[in-house]
PDB file of N, CA and C in Angstrom:
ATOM      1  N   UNK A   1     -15.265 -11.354  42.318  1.00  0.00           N
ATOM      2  CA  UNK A   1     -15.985 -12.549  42.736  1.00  0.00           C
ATOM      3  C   UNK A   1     -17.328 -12.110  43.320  1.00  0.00           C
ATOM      4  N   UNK A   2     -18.293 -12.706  42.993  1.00  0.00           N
ATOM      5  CA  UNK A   2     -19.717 -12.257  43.454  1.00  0.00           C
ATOM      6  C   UNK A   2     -20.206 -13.145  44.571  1.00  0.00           C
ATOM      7  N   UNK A   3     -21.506 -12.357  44.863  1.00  0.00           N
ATOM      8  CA  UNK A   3     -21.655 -13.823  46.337  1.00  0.00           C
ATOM      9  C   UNK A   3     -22.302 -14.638  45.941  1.00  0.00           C
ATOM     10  N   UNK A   4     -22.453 -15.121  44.433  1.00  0.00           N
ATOM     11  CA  UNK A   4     -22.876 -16.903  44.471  1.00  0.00           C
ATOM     12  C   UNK A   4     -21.517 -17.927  44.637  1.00  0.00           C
ATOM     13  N   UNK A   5     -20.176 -16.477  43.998  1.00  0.00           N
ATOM     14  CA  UNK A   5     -19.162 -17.498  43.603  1.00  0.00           C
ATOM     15  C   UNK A   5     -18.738 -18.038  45.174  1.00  0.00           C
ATOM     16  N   UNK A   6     -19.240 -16.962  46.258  1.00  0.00           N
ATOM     17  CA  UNK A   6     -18.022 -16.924  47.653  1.00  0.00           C
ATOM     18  C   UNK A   6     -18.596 -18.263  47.945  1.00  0.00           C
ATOM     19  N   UNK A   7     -20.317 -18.387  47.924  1.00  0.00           N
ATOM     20  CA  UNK A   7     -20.991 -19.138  48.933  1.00  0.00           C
ATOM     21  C   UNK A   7     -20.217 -20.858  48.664  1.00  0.00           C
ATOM     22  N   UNK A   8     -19.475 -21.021  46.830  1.00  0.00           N
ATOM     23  CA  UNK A   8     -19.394 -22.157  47.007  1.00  0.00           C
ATOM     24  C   UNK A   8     -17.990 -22.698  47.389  1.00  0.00           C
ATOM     25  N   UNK A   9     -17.538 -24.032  47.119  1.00  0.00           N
ATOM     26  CA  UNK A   9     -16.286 -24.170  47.870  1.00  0.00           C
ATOM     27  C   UNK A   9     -15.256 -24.089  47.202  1.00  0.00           C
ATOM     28  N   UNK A  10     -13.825 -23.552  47.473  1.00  0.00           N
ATOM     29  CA  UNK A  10     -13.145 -23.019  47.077  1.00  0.00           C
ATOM     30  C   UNK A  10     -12.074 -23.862  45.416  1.00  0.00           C
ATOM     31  N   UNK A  11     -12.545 -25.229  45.722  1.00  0.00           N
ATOM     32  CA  UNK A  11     -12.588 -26.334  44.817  1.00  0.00           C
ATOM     33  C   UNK A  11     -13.313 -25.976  43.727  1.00  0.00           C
ATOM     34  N   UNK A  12     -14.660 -25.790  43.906  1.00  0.00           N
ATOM     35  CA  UNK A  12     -15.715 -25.644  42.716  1.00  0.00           C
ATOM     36  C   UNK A  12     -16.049 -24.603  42.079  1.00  0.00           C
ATOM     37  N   UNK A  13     -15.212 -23.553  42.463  1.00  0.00           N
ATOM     38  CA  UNK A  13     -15.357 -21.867  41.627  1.00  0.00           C
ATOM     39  C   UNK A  13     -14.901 -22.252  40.941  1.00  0.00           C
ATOM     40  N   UNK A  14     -15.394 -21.484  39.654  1.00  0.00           N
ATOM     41  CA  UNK A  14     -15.121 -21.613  37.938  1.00  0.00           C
ATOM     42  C   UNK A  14     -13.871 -20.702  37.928  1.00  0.00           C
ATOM     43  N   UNK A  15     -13.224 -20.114  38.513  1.00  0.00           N
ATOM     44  CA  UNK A  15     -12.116 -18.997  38.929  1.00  0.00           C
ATOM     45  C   UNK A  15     -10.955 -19.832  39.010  1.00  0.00           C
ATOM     46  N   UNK A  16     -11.339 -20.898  40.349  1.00  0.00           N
ATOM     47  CA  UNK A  16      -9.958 -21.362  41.235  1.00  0.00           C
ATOM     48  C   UNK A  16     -10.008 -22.835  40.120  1.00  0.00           C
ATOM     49  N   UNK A  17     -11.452 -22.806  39.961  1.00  0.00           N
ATOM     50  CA  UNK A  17     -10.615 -23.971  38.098  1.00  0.00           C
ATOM     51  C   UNK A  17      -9.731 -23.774  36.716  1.00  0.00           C
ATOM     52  N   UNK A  18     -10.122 -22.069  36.792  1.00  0.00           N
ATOM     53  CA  UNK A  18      -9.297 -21.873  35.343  1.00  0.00           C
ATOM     54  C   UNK A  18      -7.864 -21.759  36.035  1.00  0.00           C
ATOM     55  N   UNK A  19      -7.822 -21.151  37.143  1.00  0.00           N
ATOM     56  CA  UNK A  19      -6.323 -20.820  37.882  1.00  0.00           C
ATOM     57  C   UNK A  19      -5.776 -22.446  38.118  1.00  0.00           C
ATOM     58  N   UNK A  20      -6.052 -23.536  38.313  1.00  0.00           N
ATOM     59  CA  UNK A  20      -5.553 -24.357  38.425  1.00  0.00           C
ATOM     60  C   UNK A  20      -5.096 -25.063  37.031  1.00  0.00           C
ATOM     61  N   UNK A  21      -5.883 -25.006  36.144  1.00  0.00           N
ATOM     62  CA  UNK A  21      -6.191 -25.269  35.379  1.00  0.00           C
ATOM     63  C   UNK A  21      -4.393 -24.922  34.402  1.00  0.00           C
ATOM     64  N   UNK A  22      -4.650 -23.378  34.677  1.00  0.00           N
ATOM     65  CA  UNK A  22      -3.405 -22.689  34.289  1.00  0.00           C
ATOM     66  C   UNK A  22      -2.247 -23.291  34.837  1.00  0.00           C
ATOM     67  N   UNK A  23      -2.057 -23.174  36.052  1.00  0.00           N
ATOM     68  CA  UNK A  23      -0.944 -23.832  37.196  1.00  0.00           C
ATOM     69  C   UNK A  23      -0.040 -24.873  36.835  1.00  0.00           C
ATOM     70  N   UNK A  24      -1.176 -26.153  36.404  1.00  0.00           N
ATOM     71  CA  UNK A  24      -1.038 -27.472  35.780  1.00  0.00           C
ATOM     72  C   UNK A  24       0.009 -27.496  34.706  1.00  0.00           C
ATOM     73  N   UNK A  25      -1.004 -26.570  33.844  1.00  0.00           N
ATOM     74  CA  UNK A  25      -0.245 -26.246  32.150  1.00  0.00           C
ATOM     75  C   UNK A  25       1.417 -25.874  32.157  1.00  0.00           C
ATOM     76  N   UNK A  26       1.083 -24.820  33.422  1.00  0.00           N
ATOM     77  CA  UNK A  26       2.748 -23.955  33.079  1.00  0.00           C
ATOM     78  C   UNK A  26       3.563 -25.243  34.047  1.00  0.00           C
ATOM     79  N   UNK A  27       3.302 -26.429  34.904  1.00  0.00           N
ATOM     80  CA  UNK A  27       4.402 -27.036  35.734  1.00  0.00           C
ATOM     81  C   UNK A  27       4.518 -28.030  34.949  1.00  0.00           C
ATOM     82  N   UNK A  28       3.438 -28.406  34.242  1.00  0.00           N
ATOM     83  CA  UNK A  28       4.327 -29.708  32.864  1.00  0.00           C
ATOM     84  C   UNK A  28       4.950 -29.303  31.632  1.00  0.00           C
ATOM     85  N   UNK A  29       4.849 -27.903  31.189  1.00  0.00           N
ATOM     86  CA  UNK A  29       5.333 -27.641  30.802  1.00  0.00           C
ATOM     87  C   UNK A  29       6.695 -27.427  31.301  1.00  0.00           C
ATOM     88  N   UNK A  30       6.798 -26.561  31.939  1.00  0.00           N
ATOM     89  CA  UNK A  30       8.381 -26.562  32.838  1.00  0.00           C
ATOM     90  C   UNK A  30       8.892 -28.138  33.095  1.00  0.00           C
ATOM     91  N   UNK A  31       8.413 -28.936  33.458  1.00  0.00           N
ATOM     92  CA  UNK A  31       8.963 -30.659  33.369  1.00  0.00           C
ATOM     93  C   UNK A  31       9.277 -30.797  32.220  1.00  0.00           C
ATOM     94  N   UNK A  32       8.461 -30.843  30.959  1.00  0.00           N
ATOM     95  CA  UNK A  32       9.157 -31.100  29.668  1.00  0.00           C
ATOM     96  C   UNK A  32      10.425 -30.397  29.424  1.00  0.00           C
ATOM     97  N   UNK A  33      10.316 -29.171  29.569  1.00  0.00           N
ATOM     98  CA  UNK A  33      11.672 -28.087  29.307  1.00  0.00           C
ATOM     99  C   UNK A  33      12.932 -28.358  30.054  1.00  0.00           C
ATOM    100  N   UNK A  34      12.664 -28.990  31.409  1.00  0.00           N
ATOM    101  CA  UNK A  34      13.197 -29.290  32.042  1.00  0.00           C
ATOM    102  C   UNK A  34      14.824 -30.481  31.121  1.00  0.00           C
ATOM    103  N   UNK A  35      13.917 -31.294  30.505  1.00  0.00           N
ATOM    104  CA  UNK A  35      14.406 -32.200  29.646  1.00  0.00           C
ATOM    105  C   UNK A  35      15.765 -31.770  29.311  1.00  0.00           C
ATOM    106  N   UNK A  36      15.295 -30.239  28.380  1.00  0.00           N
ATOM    107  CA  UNK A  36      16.585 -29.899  27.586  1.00  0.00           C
ATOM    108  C   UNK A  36      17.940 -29.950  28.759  1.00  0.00           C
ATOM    109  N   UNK A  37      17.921 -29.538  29.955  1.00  0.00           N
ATOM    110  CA  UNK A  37      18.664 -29.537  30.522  1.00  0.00           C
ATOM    111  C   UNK A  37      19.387 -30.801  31.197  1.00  0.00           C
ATOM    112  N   UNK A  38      18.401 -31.218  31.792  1.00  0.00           N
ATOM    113  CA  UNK A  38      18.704 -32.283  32.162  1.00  0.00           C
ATOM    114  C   UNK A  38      18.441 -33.772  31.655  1.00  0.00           C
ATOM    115  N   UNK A  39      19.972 -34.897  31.708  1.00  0.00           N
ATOM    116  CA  UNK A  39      19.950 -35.327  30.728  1.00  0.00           C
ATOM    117  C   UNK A  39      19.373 -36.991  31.334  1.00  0.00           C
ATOM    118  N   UNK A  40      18.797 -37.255  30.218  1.00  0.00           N
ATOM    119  CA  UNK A  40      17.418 -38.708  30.822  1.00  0.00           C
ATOM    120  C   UNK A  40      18.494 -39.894  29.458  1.00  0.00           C
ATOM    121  N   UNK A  41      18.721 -41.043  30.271  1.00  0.00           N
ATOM    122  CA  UNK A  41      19.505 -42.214  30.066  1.00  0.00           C
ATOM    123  C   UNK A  41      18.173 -42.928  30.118  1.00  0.00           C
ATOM    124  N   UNK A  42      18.349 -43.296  28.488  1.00  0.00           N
ATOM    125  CA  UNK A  42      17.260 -44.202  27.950  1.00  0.00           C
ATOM    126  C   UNK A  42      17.417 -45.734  27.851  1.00  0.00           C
ATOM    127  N   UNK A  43      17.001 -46.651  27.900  1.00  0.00           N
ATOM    128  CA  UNK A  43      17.067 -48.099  28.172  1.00  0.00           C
ATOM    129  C   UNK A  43      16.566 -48.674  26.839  1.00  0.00           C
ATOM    130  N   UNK A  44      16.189 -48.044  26.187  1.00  0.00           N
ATOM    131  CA  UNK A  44      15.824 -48.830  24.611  1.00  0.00           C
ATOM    132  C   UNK A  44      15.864 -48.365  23.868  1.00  0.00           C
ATOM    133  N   UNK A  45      16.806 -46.611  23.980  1.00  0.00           N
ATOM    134  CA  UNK A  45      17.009 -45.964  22.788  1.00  0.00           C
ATOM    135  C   UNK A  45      15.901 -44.963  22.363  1.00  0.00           C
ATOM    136  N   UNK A  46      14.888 -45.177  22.974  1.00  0.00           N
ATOM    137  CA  UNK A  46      13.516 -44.573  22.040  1.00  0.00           C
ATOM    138  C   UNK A  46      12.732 -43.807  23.027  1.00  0.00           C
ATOM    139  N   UNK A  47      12.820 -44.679  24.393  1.00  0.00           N
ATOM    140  CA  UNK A  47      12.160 -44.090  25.694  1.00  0.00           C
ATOM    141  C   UNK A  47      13.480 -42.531  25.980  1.00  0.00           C
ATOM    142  N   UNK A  48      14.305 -42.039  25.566  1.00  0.00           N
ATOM    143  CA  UNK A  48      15.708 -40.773  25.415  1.00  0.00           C
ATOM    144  C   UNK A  48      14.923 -39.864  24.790  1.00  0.00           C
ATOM    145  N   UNK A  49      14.282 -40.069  23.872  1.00  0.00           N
ATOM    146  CA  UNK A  49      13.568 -39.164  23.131  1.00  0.00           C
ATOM    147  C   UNK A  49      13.127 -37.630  24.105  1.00  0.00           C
ATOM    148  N   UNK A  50      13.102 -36.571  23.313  1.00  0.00           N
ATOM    149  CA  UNK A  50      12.584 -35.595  23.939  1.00  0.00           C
ATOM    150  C   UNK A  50      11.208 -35.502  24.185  1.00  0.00           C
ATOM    151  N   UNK A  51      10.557 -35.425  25.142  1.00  0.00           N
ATOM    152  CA  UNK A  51       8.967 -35.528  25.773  1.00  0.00           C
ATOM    153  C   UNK A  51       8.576 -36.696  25.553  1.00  0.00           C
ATOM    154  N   UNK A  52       9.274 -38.167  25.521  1.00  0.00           N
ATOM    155  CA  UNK A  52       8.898 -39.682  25.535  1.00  0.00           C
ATOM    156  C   UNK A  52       8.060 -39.580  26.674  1.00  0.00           C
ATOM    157  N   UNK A  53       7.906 -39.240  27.873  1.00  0.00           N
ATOM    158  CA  UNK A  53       7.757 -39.660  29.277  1.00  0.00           C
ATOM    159  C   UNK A  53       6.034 -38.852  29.292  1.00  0.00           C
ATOM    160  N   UNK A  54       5.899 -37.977  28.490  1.00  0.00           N
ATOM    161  CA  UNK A  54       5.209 -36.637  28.646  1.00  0.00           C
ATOM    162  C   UNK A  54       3.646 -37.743  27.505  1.00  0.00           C
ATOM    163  N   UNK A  55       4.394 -37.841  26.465  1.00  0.00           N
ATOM    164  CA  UNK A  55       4.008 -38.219  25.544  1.00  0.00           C
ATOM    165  C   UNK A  55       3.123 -39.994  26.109  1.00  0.00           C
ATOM    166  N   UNK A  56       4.131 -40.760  26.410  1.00  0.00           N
ATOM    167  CA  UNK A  56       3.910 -41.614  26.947  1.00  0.00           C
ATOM    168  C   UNK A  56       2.539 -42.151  28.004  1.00  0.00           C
ATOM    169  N   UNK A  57       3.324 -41.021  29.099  1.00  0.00           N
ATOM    170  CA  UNK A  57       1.580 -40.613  30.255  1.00  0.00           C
ATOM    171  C   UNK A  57       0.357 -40.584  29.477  1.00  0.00           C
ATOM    172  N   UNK A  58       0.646 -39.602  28.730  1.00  0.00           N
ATOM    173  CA  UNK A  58      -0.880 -38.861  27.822  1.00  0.00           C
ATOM    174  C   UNK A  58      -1.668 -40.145  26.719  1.00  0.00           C
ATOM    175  N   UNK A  59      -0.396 -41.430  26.233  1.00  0.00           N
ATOM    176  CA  UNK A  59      -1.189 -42.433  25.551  1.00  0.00           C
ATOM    177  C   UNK A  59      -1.774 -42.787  26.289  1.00  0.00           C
ATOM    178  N   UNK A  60      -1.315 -43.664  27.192  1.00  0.00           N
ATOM    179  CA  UNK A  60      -1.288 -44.582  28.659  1.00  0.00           C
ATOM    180  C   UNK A  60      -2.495 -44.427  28.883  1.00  0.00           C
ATOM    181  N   UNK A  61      -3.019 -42.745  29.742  1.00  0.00           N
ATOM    182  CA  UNK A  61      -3.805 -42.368  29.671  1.00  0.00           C
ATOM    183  C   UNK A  61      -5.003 -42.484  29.054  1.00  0.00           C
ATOM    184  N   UNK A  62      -5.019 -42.206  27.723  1.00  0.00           N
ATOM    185  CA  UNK A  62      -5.907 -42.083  27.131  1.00  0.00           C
ATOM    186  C   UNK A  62      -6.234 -43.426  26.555  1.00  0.00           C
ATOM    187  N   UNK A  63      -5.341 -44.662  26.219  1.00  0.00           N
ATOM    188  CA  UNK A  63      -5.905 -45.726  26.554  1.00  0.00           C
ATOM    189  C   UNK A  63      -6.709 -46.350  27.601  1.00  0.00           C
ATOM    190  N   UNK A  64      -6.288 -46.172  29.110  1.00  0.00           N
ATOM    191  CA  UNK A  64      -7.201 -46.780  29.452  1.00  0.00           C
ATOM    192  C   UNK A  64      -8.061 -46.055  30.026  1.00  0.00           C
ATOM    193  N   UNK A  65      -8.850 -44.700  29.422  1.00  0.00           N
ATOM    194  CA  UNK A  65     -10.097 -44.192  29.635  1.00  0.00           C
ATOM    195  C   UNK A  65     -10.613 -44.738  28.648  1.00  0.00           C
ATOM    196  N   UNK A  66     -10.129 -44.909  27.291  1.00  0.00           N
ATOM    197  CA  UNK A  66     -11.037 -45.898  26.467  1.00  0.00           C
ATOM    198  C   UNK A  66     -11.320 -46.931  26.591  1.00  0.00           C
ATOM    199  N   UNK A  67     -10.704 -48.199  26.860  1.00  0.00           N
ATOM    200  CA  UNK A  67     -10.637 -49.325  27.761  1.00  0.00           C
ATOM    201  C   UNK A  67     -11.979 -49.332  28.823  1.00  0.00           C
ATOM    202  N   UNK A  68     -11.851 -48.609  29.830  1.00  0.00           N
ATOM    203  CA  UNK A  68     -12.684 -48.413  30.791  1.00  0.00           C
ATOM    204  C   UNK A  68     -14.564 -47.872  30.469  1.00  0.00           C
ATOM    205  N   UNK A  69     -14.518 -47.309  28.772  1.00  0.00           N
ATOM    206  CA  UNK A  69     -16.100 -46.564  28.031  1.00  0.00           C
ATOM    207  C   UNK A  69     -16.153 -48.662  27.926  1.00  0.00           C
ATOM    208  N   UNK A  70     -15.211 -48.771  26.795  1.00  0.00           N
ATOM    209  CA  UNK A  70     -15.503 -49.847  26.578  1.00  0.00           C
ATOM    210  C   UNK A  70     -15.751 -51.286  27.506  1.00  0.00           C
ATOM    211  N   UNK A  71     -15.293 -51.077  28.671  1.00  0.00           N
ATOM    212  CA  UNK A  71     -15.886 -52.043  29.372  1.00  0.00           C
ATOM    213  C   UNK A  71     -16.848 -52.046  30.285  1.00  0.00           C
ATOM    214  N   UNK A  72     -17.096 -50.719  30.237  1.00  0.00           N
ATOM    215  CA  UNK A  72     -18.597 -50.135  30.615  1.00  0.00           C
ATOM    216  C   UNK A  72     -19.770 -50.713  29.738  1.00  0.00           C
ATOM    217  N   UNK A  73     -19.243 -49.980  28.085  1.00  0.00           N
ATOM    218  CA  UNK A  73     -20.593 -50.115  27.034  1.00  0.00           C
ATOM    219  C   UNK A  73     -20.781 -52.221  26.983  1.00  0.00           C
ATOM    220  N   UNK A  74     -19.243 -53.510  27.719  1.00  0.00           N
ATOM    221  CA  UNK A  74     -19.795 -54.725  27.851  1.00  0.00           C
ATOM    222  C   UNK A  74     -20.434 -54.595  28.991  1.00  0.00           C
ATOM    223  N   UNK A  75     -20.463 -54.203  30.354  1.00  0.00           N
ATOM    224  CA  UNK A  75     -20.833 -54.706  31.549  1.00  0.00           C
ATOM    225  C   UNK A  75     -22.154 -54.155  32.126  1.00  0.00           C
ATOM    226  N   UNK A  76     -22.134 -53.279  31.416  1.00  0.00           N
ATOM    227  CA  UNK A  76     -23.814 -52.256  31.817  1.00  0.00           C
ATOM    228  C   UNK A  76     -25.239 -53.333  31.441  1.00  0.00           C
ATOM    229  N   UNK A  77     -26.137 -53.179  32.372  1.00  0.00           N
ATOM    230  CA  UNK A  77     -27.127 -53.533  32.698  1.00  0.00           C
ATOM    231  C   UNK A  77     -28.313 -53.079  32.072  1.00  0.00           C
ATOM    232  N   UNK A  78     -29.398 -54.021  31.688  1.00  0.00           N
ATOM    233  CA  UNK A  78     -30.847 -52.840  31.356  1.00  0.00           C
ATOM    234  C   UNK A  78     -31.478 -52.005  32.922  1.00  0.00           C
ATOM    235  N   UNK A  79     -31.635 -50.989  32.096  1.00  0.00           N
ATOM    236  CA  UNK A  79     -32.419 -49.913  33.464  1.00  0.00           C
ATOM    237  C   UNK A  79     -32.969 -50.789  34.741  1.00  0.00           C
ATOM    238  N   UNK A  80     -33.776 -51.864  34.184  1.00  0.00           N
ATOM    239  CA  UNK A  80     -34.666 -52.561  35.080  1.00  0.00           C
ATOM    240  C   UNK A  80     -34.144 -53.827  35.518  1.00  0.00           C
ATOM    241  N   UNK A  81     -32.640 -54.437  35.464  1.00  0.00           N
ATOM    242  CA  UNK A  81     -32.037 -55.435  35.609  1.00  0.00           C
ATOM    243  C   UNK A  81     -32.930 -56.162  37.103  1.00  0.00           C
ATOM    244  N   UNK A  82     -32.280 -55.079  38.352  1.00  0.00           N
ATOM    245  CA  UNK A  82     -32.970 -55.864  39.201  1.00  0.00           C
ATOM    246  C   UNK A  82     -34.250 -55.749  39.822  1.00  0.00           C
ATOM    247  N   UNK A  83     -34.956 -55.312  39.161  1.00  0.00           N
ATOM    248  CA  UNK A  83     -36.486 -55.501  39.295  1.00  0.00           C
ATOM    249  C   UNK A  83     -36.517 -56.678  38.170  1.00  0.00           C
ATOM    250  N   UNK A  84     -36.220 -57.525  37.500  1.00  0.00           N
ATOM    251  CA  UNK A  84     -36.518 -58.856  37.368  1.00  0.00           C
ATOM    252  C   UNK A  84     -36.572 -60.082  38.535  1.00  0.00           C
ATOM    253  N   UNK A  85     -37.443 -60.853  38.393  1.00  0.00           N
ATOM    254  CA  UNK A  85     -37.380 -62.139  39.683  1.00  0.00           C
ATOM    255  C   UNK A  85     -36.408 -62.560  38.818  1.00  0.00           C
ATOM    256  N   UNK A  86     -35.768 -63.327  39.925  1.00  0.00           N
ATOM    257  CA  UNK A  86     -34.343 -64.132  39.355  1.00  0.00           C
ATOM    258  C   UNK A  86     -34.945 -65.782  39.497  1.00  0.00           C
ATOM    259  N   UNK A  87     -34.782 -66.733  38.829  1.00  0.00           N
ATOM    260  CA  UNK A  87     -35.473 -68.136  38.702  1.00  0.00           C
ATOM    261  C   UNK A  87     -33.767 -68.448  37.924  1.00  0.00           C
ATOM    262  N   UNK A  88     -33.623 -69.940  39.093  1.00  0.00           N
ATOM    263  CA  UNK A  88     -31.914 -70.089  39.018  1.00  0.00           C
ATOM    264  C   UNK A  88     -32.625 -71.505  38.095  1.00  0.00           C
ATOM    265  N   UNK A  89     -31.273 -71.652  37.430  1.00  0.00           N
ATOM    266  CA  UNK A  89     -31.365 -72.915  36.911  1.00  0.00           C
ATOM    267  C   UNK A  89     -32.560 -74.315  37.004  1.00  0.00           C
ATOM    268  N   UNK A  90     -32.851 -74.264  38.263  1.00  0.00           N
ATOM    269  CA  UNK A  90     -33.556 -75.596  38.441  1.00  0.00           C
ATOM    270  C   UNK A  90     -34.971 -74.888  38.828  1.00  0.00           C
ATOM    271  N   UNK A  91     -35.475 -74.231  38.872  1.00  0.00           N
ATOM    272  CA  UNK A  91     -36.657 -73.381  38.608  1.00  0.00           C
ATOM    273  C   UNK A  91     -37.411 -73.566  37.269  1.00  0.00           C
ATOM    274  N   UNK A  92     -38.540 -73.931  37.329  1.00  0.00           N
ATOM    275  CA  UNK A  92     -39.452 -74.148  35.834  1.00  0.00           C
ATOM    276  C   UNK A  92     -40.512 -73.394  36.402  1.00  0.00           C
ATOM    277  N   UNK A  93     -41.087 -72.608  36.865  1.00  0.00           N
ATOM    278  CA  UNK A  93     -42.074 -72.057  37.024  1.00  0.00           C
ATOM    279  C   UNK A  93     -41.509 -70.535  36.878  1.00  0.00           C
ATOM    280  N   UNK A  94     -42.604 -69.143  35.907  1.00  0.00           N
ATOM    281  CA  UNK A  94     -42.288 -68.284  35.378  1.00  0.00           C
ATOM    282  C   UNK A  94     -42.518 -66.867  36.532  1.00  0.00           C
ATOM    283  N   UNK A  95     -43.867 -67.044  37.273  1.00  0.00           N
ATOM    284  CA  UNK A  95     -44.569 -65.570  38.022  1.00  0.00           C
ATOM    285  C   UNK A  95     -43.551 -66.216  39.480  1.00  0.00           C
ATOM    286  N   UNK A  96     -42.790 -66.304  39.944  1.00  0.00           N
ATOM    287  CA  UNK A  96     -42.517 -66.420  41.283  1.00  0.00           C
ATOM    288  C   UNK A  96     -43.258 -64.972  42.129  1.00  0.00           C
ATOM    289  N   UNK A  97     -43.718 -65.041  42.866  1.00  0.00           N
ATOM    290  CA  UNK A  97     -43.635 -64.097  43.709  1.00  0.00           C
ATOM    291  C   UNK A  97     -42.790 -64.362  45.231  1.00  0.00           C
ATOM    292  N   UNK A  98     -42.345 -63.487  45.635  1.00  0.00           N
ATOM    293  CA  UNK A  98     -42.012 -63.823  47.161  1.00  0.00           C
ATOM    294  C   UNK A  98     -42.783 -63.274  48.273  1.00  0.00           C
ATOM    295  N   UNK A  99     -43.321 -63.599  49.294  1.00  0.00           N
ATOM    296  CA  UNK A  99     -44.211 -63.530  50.211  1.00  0.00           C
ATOM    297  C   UNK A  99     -43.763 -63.361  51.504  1.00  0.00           C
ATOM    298  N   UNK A 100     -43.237 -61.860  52.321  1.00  0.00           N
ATOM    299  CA  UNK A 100     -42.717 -61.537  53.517  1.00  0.00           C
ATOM    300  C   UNK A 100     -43.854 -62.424  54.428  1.00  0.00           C
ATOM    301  N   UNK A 101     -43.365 -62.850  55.267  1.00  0.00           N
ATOM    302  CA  UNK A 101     -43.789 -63.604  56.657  1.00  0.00           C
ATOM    303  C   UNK A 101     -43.971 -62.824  57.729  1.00  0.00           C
ATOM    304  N   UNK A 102     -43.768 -61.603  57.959  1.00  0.00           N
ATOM    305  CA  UNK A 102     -43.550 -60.534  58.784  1.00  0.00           C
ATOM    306  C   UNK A 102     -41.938 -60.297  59.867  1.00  0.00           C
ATOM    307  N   UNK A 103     -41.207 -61.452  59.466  1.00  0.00           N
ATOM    308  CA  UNK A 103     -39.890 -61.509  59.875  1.00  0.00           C
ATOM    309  C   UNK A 103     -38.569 -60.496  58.681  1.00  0.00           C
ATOM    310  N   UNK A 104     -39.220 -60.077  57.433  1.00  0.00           N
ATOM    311  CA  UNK A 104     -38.256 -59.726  56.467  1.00  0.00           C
ATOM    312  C   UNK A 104     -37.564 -60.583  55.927  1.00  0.00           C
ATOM    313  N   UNK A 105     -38.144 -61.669  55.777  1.00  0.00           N
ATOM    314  CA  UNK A 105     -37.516 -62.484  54.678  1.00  0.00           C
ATOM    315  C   UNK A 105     -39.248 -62.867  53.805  1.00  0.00           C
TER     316      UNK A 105
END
């Protein structure tokens, strides 16, 4: 480990990420394996399956990170949204400016 890696926090070394990284891999793995041994009583026949639960998470998952691009790419704004004057419904005039009074409004 060098001293750019010490200075940062023990979270953000590229080291203690691959080691976690690893950690992760080998304890879900051991949960799946786990399976063979121990025996999982299924409720619809299909959820019994070997790595249903494993498998399952990882759709789940990955649905709603897509879900979430996609309701980003509806709800996102132009760059300059609120630097537009806003003129509500009953407003017919286009340049509003607003004019501080020296109170902040």
């Amino acid at each position: 480990m060098n001293t750019d890696e010490k200075q940062l926090h023990w979270l953000v070394r590229p080291s203690t990420i691959r080691k976690l990284w690893i950690g992760f891999i080998i304890v879900l793995a051991l949960v799946v394996a786990a399976q063979t041994v121990v025996y999982i009583k299924g409720y619809f026949g299909f959820d019994a399956w070997f790595g249903f639960g494993a498998v399952y998470g990882f759709v789940s998952c990955l649905i709603m990170v897509l879900v979430a691009k996609l309701l980003g790419f509806v709800l996102k704004r132009p760059e300059n949204y609120y630097d537009q004057p806003f003129a509500g419904p009953d407003v017919e005039t286009k340049n509003d400016t607003v004019k501080e009074d020296g109170h902040g409004v």
